[in-house]
N, C-alpha and C. Protein backbone atom coordinates (compact mmCIF):
# COMPACT_ATOMS: atom_id res chain seq x y z
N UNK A 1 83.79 -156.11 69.68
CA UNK A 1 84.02 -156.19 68.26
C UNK A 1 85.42 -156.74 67.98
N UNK A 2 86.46 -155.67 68.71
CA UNK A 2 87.84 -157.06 68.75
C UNK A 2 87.76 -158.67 69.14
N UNK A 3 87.36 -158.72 69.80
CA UNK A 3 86.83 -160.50 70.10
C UNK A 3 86.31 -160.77 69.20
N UNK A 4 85.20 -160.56 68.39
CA UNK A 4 84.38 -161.19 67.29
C UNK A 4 85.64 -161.13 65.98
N UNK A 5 86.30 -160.55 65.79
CA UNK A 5 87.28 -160.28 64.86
C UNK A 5 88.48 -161.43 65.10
N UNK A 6 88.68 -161.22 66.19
CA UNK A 6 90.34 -162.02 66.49
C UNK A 6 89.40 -163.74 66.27
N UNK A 7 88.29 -163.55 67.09
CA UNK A 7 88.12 -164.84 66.85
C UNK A 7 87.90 -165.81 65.68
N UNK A 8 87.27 -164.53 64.52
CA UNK A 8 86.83 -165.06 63.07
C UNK A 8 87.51 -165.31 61.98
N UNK A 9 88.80 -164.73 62.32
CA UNK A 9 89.83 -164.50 61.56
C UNK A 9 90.19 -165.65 61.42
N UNK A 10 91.00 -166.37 62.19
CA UNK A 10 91.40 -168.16 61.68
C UNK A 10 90.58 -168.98 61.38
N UNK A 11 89.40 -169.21 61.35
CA UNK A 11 88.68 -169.62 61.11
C UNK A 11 88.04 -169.31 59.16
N UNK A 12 87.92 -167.99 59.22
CA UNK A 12 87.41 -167.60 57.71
C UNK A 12 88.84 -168.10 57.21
N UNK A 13 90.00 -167.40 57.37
CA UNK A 13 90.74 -167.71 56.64
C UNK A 13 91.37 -169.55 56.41
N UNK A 14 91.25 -170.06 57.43
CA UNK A 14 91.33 -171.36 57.02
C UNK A 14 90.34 -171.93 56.06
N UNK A 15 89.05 -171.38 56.08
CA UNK A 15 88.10 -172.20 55.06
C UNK A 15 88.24 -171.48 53.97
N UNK A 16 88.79 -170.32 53.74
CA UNK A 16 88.68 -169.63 52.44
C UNK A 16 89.44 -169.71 51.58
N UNK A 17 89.15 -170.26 50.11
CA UNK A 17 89.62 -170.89 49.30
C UNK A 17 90.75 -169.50 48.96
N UNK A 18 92.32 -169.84 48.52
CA UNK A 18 93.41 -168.43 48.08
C UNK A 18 93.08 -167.95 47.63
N UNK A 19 92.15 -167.77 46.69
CA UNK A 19 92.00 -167.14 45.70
C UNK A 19 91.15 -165.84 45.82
N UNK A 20 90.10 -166.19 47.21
CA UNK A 20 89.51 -164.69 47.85
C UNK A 20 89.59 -164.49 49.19
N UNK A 21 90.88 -164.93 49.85
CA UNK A 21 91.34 -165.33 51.24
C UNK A 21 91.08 -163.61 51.29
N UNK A 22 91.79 -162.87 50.72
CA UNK A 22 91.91 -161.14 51.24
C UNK A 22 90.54 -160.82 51.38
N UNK A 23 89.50 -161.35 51.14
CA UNK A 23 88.43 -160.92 51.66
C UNK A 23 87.69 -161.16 53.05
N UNK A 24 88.41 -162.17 53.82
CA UNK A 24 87.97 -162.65 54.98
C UNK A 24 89.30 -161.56 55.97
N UNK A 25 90.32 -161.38 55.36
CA UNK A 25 91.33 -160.98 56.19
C UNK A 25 90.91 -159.12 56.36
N UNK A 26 90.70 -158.70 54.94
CA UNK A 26 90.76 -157.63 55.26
C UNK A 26 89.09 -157.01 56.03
N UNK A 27 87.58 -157.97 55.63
CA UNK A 27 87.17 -157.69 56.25
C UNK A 27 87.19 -158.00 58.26
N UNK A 28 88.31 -159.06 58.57
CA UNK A 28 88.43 -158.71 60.27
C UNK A 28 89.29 -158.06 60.30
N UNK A 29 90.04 -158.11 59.68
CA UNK A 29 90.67 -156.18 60.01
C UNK A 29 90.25 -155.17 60.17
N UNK A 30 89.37 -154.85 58.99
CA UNK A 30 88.35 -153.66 59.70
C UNK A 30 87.66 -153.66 60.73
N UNK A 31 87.19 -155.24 60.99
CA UNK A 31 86.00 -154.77 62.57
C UNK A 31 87.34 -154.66 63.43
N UNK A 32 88.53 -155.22 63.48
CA UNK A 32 89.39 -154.53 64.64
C UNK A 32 89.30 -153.24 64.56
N UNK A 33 89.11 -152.54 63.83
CA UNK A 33 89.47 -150.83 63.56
C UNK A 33 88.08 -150.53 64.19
N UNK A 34 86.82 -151.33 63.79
CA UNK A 34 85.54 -150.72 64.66
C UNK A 34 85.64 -151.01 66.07
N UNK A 35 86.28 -152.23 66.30
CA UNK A 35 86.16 -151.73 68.11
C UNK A 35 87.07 -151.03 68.01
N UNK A 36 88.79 -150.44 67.75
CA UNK A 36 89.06 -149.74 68.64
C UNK A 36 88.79 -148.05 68.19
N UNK A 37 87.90 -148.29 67.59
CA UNK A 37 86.90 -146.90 67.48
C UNK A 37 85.60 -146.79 67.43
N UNK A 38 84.92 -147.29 68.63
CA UNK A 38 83.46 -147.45 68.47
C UNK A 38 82.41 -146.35 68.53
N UNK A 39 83.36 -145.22 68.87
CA UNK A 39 82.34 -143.98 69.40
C UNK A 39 81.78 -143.76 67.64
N UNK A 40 80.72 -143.95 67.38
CA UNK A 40 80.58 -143.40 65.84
C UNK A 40 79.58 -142.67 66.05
N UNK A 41 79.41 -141.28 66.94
CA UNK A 41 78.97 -140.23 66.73
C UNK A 41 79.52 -138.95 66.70
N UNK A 42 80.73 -139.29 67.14
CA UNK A 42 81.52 -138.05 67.52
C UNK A 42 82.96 -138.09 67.89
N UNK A 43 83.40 -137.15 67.27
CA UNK A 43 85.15 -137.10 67.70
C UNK A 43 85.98 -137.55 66.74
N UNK A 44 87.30 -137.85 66.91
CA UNK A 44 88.00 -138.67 66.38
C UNK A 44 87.53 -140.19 65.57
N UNK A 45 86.70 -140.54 66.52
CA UNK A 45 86.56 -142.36 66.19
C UNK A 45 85.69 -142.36 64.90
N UNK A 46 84.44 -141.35 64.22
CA UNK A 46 83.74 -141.43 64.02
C UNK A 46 84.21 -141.53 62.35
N UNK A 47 85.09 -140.69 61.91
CA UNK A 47 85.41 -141.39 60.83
C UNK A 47 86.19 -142.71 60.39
N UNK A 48 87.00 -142.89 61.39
CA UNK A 48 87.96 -144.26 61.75
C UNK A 48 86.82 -145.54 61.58
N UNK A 49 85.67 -145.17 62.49
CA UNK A 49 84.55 -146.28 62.99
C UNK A 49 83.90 -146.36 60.90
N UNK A 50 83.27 -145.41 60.73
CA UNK A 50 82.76 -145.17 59.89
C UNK A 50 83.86 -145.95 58.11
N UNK A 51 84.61 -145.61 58.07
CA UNK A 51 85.27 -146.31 56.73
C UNK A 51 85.53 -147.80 56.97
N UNK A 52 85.96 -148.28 58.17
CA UNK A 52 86.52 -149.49 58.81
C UNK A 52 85.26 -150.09 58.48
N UNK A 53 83.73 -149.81 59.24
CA UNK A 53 82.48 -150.43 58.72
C UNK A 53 82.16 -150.61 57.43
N UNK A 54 82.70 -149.62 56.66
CA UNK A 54 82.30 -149.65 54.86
C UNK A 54 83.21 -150.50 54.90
N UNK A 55 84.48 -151.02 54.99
CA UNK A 55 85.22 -151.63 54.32
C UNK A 55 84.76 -153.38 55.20
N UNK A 56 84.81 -153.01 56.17
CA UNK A 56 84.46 -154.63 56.75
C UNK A 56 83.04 -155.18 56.04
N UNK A 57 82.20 -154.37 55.88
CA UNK A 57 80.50 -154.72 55.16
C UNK A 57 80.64 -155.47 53.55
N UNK A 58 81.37 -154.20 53.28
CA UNK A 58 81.81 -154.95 51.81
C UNK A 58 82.28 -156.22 51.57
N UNK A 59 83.60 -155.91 52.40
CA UNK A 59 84.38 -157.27 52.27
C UNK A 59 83.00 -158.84 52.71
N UNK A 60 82.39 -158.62 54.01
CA UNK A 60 81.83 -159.47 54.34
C UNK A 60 80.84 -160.02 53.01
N UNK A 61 80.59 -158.78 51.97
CA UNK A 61 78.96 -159.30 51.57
C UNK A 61 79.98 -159.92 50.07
N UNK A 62 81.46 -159.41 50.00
CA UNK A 62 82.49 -160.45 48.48
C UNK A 62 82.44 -161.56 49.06
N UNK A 63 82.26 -161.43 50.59
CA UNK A 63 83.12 -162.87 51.07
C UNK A 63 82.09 -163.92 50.75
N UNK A 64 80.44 -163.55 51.08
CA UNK A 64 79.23 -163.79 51.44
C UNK A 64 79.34 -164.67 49.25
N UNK A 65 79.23 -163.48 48.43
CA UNK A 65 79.22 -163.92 47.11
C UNK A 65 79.68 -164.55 46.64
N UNK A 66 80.67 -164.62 46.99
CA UNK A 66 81.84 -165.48 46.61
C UNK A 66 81.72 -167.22 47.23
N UNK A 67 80.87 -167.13 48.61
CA UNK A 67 80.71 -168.78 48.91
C UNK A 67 79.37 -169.05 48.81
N UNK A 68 78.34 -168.29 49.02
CA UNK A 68 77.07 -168.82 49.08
C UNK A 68 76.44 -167.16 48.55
N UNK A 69 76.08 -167.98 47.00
CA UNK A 69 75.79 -166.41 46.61
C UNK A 69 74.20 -166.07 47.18
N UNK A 70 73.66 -167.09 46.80
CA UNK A 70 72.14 -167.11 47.51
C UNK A 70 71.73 -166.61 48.60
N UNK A 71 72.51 -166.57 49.87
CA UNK A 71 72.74 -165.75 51.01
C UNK A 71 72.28 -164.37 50.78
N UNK A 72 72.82 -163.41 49.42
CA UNK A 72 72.49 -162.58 49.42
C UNK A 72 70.94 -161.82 49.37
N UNK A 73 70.45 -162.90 49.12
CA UNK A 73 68.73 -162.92 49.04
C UNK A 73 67.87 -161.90 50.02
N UNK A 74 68.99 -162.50 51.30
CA UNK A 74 68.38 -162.04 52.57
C UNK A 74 68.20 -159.89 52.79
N UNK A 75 69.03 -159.58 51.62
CA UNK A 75 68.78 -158.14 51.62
C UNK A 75 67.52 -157.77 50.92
N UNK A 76 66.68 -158.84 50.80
CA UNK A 76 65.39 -158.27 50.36
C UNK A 76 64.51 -157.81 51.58
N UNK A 77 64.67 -158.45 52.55
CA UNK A 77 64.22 -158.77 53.96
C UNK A 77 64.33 -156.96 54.33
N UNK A 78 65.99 -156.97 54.19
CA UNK A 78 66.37 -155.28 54.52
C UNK A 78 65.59 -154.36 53.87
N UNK A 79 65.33 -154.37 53.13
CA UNK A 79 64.41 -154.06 51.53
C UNK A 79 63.26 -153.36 52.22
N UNK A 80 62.56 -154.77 52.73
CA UNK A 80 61.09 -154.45 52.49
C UNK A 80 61.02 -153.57 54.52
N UNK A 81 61.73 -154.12 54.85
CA UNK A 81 62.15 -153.38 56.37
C UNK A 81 62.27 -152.05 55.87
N UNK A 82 62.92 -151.50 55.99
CA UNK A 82 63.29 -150.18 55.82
C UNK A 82 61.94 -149.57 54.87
N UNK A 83 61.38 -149.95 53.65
CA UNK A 83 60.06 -150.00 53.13
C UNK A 83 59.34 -149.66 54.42
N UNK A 84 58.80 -150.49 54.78
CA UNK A 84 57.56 -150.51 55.72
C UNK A 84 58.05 -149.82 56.83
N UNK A 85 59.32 -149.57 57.68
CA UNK A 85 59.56 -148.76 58.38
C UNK A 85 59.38 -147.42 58.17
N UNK A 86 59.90 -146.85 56.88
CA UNK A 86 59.49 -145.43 56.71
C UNK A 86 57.98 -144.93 56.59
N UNK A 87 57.13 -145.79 56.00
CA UNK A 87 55.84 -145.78 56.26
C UNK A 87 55.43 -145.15 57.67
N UNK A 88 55.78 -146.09 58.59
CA UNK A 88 55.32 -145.88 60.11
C UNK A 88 56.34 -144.56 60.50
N UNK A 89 57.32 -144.11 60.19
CA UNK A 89 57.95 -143.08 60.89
C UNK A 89 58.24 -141.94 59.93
N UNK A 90 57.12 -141.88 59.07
CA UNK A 90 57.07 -140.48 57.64
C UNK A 90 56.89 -139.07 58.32
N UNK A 91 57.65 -138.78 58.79
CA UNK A 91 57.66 -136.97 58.93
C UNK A 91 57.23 -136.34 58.10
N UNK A 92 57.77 -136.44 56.74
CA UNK A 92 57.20 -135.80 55.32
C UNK A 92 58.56 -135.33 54.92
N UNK A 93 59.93 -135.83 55.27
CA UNK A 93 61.00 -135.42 55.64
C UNK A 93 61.65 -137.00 55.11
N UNK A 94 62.30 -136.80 53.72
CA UNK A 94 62.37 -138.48 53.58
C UNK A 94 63.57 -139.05 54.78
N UNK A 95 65.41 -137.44 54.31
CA UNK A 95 65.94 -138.09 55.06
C UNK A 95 66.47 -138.49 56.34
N UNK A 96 65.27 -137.39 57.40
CA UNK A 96 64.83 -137.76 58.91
C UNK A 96 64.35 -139.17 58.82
N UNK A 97 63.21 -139.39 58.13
CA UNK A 97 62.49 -140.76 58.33
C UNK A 97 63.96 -141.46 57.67
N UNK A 98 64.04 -141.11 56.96
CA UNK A 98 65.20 -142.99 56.59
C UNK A 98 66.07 -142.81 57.51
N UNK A 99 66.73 -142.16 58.92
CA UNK A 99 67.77 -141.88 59.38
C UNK A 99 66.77 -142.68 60.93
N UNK A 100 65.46 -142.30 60.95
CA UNK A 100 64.95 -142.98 62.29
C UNK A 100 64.63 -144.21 62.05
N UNK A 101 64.53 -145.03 60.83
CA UNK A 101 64.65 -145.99 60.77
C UNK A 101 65.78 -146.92 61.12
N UNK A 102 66.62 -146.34 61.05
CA UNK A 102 68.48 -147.09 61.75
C UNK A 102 68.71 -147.99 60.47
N UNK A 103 68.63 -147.70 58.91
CA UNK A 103 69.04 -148.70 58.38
C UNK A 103 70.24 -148.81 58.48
N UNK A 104 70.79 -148.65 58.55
CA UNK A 104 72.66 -148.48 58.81
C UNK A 104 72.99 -149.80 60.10
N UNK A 105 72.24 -149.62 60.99
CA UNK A 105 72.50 -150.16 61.94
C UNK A 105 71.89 -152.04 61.66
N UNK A 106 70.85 -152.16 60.87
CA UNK A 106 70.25 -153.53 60.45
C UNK A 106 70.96 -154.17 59.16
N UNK A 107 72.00 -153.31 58.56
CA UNK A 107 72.21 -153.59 57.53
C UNK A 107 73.33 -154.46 57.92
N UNK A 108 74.28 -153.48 59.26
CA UNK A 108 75.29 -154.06 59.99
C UNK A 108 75.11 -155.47 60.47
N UNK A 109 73.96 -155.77 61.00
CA UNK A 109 73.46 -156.83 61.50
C UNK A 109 73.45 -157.85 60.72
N UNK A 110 72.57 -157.31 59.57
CA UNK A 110 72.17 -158.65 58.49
C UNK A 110 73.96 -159.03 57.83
N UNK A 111 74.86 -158.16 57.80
CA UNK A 111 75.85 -158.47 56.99
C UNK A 111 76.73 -159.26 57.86
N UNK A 112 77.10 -158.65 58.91
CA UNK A 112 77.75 -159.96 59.56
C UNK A 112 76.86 -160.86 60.15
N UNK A 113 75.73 -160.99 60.01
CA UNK A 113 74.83 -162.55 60.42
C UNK A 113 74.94 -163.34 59.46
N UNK A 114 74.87 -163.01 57.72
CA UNK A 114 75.25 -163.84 56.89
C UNK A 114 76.48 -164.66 56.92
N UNK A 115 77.80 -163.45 57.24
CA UNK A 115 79.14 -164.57 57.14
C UNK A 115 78.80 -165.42 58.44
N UNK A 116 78.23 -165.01 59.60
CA UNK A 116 78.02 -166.41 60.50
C UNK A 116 77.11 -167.75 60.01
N UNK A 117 76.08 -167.14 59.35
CA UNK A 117 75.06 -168.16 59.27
C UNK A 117 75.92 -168.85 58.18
N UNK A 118 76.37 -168.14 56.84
CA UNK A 118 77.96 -169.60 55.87
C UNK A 118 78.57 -170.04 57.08
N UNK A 119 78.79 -169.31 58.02
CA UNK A 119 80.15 -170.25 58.86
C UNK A 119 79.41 -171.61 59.09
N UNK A 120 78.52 -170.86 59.59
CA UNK A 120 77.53 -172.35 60.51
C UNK A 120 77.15 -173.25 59.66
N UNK A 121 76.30 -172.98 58.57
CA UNK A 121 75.58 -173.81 57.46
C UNK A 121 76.67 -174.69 57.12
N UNK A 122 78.18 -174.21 56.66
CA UNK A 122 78.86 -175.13 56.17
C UNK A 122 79.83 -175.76 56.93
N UNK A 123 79.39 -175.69 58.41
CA UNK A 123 80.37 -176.37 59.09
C UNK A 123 81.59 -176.19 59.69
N UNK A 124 81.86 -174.12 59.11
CA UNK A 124 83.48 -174.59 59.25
C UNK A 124 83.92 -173.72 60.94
N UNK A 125 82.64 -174.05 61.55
CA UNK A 125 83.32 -173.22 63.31
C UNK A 125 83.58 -174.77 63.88
């Protein structure tokens, strides 16, 4: 996660227009804070891991709005996932089933796959 960070950092911030540059900076700042706290079940790291992710997600999905708002579309996808996942894993227990579904963990995914897929779409790696 430090590598994906150190590396994204000059890059977002060179393409990102001043005016919402703090959104590319402060979200790789936070994923530095998620690797050097990755344990996010336990201990110390887990709140460190845990706010650093809220704050890097966010930032990613201003950064995401702010250049290609349409991008955001793709959380319908998350939508209907997590939908149809709880279906198949209904205990009768909503927030066991929404917790074995891992949305947390796909949401992570889809949010930094968007700022890659702007990176890529527009050229600027």
């Amino acid at each position: 996660m430090v590598a994906t960070a150190l590396l994204l950092m000059p890059v977002l911030l060179s393409a990102t227009p001043e005016s919402y540059q703090f959104t590319s900076f402060l979200m790789c700042g936070a994923l530095l804070f998620v690797g050097a706290a990755p344990n996010f079940k336990a201990g110390m790291d887990r709140p460190v891991h845990i706010a650093a992710t809220t704050i890097a997600a966010l930032n990613s999905q201003i950064w995401v709005a702010l250049t290609c708002p349409w991008l955001l579309l793709v959380w319908i996808a998350w939508i209907l996932y997590v939908g149809v996942r709880l279906k198949q894993v209904w205990m009768g227990d909503l927030w066991y089933s929404f917790v074995l579904c891992k949305p947390l963990f796909w949401a992570e995914v889809i949010a930094f796959g968007m700022v890659y897929a702007e990176v890529m779409v527009n050229g600027l790696l």
